[in-house]
N, C-alpha and C. Protein backbone atom coordinates (compact mmCIF):
# COMPACT_ATOMS: atom_id res chain seq x y z
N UNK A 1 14.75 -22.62 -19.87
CA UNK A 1 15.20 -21.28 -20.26
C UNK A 1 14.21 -20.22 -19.82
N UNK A 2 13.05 -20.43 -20.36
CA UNK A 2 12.24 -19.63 -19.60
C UNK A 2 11.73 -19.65 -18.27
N UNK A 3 11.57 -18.68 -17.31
CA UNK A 3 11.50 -18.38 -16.33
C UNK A 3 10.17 -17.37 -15.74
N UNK A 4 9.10 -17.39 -15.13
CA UNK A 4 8.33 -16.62 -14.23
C UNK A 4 8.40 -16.85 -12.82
N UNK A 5 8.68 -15.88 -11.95
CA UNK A 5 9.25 -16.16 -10.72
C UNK A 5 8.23 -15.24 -10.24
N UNK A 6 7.19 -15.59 -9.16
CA UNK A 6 6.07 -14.57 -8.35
C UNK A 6 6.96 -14.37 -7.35
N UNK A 7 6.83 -13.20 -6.50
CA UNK A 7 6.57 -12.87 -5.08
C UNK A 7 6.26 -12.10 -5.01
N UNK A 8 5.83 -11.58 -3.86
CA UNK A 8 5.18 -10.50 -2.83
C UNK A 8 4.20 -10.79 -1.94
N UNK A 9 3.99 -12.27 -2.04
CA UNK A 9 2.43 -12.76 -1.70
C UNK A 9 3.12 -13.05 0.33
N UNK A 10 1.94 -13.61 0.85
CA UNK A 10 2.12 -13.55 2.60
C UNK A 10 0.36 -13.73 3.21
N UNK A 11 1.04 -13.06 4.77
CA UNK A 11 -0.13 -13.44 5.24
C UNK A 11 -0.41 -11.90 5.81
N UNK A 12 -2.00 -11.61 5.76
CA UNK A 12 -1.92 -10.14 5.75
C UNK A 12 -3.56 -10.40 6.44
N UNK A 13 -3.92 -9.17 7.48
CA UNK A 13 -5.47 -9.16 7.72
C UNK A 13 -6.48 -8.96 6.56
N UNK A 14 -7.51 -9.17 6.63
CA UNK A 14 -8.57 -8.35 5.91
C UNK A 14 -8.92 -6.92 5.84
N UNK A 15 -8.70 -6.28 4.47
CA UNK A 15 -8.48 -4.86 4.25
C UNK A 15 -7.49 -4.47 4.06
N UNK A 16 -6.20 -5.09 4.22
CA UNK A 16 -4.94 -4.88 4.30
C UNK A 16 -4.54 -4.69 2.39
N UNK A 17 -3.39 -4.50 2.12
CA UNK A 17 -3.22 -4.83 0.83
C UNK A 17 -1.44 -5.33 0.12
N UNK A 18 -1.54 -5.94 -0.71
CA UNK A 18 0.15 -6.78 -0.71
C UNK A 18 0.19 -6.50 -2.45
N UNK A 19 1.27 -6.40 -2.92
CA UNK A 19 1.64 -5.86 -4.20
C UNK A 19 2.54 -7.19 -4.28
N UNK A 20 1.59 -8.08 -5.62
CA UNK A 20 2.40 -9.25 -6.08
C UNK A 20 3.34 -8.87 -7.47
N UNK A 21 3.96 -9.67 -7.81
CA UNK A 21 5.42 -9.14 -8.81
C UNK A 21 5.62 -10.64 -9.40
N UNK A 22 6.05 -10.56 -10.70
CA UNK A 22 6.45 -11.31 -11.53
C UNK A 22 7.31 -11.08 -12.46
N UNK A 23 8.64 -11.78 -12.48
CA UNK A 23 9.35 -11.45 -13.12
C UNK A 23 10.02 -12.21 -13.96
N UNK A 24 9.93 -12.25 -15.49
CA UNK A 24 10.03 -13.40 -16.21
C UNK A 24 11.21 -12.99 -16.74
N UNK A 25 12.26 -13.99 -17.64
CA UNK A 25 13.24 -14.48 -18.19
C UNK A 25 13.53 -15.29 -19.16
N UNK A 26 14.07 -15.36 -19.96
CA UNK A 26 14.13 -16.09 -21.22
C UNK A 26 12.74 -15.78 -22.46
N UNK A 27 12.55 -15.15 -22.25
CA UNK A 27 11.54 -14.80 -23.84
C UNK A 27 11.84 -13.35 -23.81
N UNK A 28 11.35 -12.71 -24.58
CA UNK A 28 10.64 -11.46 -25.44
C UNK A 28 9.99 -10.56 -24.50
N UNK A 29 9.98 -10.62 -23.57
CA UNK A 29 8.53 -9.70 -22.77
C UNK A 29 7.67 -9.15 -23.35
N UNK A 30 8.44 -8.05 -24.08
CA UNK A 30 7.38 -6.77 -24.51
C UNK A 30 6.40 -7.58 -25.71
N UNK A 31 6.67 -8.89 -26.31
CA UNK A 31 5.57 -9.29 -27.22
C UNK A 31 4.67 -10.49 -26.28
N UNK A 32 4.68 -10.53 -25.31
CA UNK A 32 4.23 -11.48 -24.28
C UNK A 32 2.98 -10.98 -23.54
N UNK A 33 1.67 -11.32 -23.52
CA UNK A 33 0.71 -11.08 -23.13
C UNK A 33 0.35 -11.44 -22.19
N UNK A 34 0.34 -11.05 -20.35
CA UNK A 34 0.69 -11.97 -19.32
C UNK A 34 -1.07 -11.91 -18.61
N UNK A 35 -1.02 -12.87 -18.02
CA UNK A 35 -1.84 -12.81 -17.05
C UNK A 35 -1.79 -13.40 -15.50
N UNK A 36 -2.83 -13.00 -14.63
CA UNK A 36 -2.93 -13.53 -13.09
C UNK A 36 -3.67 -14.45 -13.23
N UNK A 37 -3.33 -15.89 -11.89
CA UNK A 37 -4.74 -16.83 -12.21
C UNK A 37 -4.52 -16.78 -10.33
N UNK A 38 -5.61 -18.06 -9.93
CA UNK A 38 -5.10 -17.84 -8.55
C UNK A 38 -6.05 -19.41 -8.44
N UNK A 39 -5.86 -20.20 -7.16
CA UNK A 39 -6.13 -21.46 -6.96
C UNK A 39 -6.14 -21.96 -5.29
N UNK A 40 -7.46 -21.98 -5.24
CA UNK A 40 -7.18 -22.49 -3.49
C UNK A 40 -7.68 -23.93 -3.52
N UNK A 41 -7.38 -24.45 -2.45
CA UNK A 41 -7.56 -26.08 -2.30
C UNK A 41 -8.88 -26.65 -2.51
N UNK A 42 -8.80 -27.39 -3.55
CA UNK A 42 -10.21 -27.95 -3.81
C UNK A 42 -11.33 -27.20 -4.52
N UNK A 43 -10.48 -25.96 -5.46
CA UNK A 43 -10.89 -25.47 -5.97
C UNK A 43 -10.85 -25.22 -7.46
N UNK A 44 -11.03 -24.92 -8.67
CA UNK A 44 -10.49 -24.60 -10.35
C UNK A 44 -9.64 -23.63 -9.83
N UNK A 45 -8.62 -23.26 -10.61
CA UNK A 45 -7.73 -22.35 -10.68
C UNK A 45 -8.40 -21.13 -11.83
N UNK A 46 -8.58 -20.33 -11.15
CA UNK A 46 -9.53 -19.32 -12.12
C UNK A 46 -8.63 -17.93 -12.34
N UNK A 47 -9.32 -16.96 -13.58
CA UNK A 47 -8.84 -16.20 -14.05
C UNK A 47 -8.78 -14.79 -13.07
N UNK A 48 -7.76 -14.29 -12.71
CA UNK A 48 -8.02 -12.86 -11.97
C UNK A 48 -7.89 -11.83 -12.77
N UNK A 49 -6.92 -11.14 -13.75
CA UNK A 49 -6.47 -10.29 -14.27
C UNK A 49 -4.89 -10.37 -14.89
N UNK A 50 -5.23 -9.81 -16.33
CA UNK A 50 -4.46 -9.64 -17.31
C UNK A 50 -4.32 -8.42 -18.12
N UNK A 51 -2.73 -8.76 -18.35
CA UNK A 51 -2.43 -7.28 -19.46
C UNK A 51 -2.16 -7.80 -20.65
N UNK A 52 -2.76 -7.00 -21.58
CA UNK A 52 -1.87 -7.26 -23.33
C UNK A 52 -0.66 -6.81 -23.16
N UNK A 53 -0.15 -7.44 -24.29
CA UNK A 53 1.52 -6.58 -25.01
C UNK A 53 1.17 -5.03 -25.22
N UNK A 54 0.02 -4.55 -25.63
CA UNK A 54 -0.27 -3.15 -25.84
C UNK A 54 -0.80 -2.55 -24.54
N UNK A 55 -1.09 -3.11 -23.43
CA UNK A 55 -1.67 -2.67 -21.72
C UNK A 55 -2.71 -2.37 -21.95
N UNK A 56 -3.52 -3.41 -22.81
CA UNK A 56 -4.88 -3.27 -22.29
C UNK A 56 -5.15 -3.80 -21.06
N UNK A 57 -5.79 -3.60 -20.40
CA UNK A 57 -6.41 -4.37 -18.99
C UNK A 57 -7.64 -5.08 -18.86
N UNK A 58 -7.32 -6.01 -18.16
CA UNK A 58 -8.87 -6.65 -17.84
C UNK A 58 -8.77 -7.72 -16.75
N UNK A 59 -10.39 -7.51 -16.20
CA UNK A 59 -9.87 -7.97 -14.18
C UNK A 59 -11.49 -8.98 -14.36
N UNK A 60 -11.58 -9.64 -13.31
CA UNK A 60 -12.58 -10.29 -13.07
C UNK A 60 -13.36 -9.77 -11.99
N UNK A 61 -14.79 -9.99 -12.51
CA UNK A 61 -15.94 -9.11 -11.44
C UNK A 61 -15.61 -8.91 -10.24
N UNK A 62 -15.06 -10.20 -9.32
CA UNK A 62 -14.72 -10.29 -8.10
C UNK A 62 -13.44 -9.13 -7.54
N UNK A 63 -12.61 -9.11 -8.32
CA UNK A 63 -11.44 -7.76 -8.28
C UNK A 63 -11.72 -6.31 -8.71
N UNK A 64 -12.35 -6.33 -9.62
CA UNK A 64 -12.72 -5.04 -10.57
C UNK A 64 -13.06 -3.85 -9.34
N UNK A 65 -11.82 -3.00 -9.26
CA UNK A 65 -12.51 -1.78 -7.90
C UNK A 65 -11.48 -2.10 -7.00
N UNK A 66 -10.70 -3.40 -6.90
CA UNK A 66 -9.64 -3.57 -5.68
C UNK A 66 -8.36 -3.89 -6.13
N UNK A 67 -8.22 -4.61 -7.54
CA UNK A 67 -7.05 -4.77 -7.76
C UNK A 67 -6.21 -4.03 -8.68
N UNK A 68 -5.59 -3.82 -9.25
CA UNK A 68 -4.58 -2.90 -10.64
C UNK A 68 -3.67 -3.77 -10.66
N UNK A 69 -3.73 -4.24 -12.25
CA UNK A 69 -2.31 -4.54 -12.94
C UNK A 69 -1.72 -3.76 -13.78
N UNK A 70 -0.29 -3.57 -14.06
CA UNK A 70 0.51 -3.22 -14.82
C UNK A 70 1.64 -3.46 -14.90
N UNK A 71 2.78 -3.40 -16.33
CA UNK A 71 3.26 -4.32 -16.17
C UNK A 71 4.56 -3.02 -17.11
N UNK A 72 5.97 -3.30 -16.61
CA UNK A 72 6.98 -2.53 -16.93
C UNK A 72 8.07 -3.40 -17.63
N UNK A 73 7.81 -3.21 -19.17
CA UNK A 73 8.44 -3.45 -20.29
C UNK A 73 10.40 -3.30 -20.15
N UNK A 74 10.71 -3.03 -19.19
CA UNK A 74 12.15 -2.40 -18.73
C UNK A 74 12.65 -3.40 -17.61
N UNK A 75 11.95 -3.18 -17.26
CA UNK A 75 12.37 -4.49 -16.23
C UNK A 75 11.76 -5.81 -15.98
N UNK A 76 11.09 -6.28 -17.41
CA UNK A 76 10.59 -7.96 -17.78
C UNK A 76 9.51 -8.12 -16.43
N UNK A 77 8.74 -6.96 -15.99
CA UNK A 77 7.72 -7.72 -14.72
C UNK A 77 6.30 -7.15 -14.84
N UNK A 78 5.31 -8.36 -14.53
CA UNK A 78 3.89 -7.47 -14.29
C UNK A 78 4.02 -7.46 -12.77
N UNK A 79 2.38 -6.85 -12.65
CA UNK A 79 2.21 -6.76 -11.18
C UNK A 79 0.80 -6.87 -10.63
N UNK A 80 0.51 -6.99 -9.77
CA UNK A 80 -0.98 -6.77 -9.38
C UNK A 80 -1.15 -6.34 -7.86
N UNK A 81 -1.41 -5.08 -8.16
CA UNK A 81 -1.64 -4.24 -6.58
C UNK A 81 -2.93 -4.70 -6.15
N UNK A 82 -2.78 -4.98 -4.69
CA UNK A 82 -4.10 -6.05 -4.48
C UNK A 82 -4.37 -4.97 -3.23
N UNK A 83 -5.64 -4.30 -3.29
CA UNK A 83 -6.21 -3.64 -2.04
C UNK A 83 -7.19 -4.42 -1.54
N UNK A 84 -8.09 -3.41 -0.81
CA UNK A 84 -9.31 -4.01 0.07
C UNK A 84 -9.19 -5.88 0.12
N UNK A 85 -7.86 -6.50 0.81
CA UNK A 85 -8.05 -7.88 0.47
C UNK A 85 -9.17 -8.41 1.46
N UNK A 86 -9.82 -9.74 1.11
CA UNK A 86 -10.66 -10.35 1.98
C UNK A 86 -10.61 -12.00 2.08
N UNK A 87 -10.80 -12.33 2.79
CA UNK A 87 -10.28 -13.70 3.13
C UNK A 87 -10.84 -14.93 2.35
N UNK A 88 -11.56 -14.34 1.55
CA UNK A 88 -12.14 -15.18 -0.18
C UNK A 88 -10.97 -14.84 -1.33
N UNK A 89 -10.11 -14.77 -1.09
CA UNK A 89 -9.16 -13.96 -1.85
C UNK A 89 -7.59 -14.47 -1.71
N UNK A 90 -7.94 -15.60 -0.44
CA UNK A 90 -6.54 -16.28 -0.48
C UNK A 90 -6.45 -17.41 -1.05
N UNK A 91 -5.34 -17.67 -1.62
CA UNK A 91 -5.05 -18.67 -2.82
C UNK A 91 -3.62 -18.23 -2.98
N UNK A 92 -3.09 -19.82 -4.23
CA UNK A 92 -2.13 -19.52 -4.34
C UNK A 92 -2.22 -18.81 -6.14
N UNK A 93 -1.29 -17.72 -6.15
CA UNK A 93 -1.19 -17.02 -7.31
C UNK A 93 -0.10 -17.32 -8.09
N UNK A 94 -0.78 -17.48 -9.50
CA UNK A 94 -0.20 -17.76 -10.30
C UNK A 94 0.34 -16.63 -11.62
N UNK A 95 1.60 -16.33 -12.03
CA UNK A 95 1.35 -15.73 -12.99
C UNK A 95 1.83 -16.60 -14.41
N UNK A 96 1.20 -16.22 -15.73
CA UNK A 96 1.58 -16.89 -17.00
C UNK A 96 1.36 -15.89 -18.05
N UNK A 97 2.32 -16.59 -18.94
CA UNK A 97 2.89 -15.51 -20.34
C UNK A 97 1.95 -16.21 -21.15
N UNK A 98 1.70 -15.69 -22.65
CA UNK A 98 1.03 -16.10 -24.07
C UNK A 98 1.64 -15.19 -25.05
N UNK A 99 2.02 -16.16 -25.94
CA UNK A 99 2.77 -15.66 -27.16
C UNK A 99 1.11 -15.66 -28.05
N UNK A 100 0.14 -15.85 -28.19
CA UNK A 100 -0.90 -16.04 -29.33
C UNK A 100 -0.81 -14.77 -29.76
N UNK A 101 -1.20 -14.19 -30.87
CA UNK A 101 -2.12 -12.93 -31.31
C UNK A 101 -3.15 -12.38 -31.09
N UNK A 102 -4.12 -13.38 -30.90
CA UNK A 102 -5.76 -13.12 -30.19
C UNK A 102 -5.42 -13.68 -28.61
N UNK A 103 -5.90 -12.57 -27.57
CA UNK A 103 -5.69 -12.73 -26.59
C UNK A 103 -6.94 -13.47 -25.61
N UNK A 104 -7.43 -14.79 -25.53
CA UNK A 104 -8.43 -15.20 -24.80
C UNK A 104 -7.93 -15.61 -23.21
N UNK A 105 -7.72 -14.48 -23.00
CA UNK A 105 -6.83 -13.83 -21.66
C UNK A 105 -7.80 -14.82 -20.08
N UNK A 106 -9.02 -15.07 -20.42
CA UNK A 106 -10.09 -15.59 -19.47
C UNK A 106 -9.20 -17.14 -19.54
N UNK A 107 -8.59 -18.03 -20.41
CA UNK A 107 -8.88 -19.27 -21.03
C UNK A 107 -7.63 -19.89 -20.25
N UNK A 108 -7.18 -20.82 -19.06
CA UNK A 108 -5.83 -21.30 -18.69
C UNK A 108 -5.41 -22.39 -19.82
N UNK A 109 -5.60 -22.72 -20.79
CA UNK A 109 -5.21 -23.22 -21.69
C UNK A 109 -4.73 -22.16 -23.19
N UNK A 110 -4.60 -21.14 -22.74
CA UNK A 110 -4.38 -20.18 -23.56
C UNK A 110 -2.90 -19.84 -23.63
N UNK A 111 -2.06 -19.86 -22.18
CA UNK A 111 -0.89 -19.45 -21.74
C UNK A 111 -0.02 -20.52 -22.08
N UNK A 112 1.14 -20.07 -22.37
CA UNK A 112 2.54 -20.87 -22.89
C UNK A 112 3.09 -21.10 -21.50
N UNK A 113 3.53 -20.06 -20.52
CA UNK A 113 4.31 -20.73 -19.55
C UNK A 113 3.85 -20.31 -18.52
N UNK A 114 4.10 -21.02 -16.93
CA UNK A 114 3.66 -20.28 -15.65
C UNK A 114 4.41 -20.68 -14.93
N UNK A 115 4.71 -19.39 -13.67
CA UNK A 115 5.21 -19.61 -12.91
C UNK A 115 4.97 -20.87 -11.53
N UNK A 116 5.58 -20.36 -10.34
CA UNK A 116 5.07 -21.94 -9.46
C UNK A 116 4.45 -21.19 -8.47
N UNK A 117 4.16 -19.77 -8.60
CA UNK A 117 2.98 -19.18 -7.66
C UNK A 117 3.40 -18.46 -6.36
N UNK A 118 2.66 -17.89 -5.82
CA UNK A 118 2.60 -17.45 -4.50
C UNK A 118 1.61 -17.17 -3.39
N UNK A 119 1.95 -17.41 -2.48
CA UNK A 119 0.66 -17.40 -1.69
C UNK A 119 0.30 -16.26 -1.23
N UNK A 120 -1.02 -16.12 -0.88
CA UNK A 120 -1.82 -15.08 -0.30
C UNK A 120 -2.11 -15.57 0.51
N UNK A 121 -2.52 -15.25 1.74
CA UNK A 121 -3.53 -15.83 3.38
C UNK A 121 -3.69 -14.22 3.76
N UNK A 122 -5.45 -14.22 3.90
CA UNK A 122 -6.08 -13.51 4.08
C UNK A 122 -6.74 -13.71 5.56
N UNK A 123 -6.56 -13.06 6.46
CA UNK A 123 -7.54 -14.07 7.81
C UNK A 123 -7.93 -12.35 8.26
N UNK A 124 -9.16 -13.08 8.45
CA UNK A 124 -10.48 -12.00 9.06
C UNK A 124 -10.34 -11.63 10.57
């Protein structure tokens, strides 16, 4: 029933920039606390950036200055505008919902559901 579906992701130069989209189905949205993760081969799947149900924001050192999320309560989707990309930066992206109250937004064991991702390729 529930549903997170990514796209926007591709293959783009370095410096370039690609606006990823997620658009979920079957829950609640507006009480749903989403976040970005991202995962390249042979690597942890780590935290990029997340919004609360209230739009707080919060990004990881490596993004902080290049990326923006936000996320539109009307049409069930977050987003993450990805500028200055660089070729440390391709992976496949993930987005996931959390129903909790306390948001440990950093934690991939925190999230209830995720989507099946999208790719980024960054080449220099």
């Amino acid at each position: 029933q529930v549903q997170l579906v990514e796209s926007g992701g591709g293959l783009v130069q370095a410096g370039d920039s690609l606006r990823l989209s997620c658009a979920a189905s079957g829950l609640t949205f507006s009480t749903y606390d989403m976040g970005w993760f991202r995962q390249a081969p042979g690597k942890e799947r780590e935290f990029v950036s997340a919004i609360s149900r209230n739009g707080a924001k919060y990004y990881a050192d490596f993004v902080k200055g290049r990326f923006t999320i936000s996320r539109d309560n009307v049409k069930n989707t977050v987003s993450l505008q990805m500028n200055s990309l660089k070729p440390e930066d391709t992976a496949l992206y993930y987005c996931a919902a959390d129903s909790r109250l306390i948001f440990d937004y950093k934690l991939k064991n925190e999230y209830d559901y995720w989507g099946q991702g999208t790719q980024v390729t960054v080449s220099s």
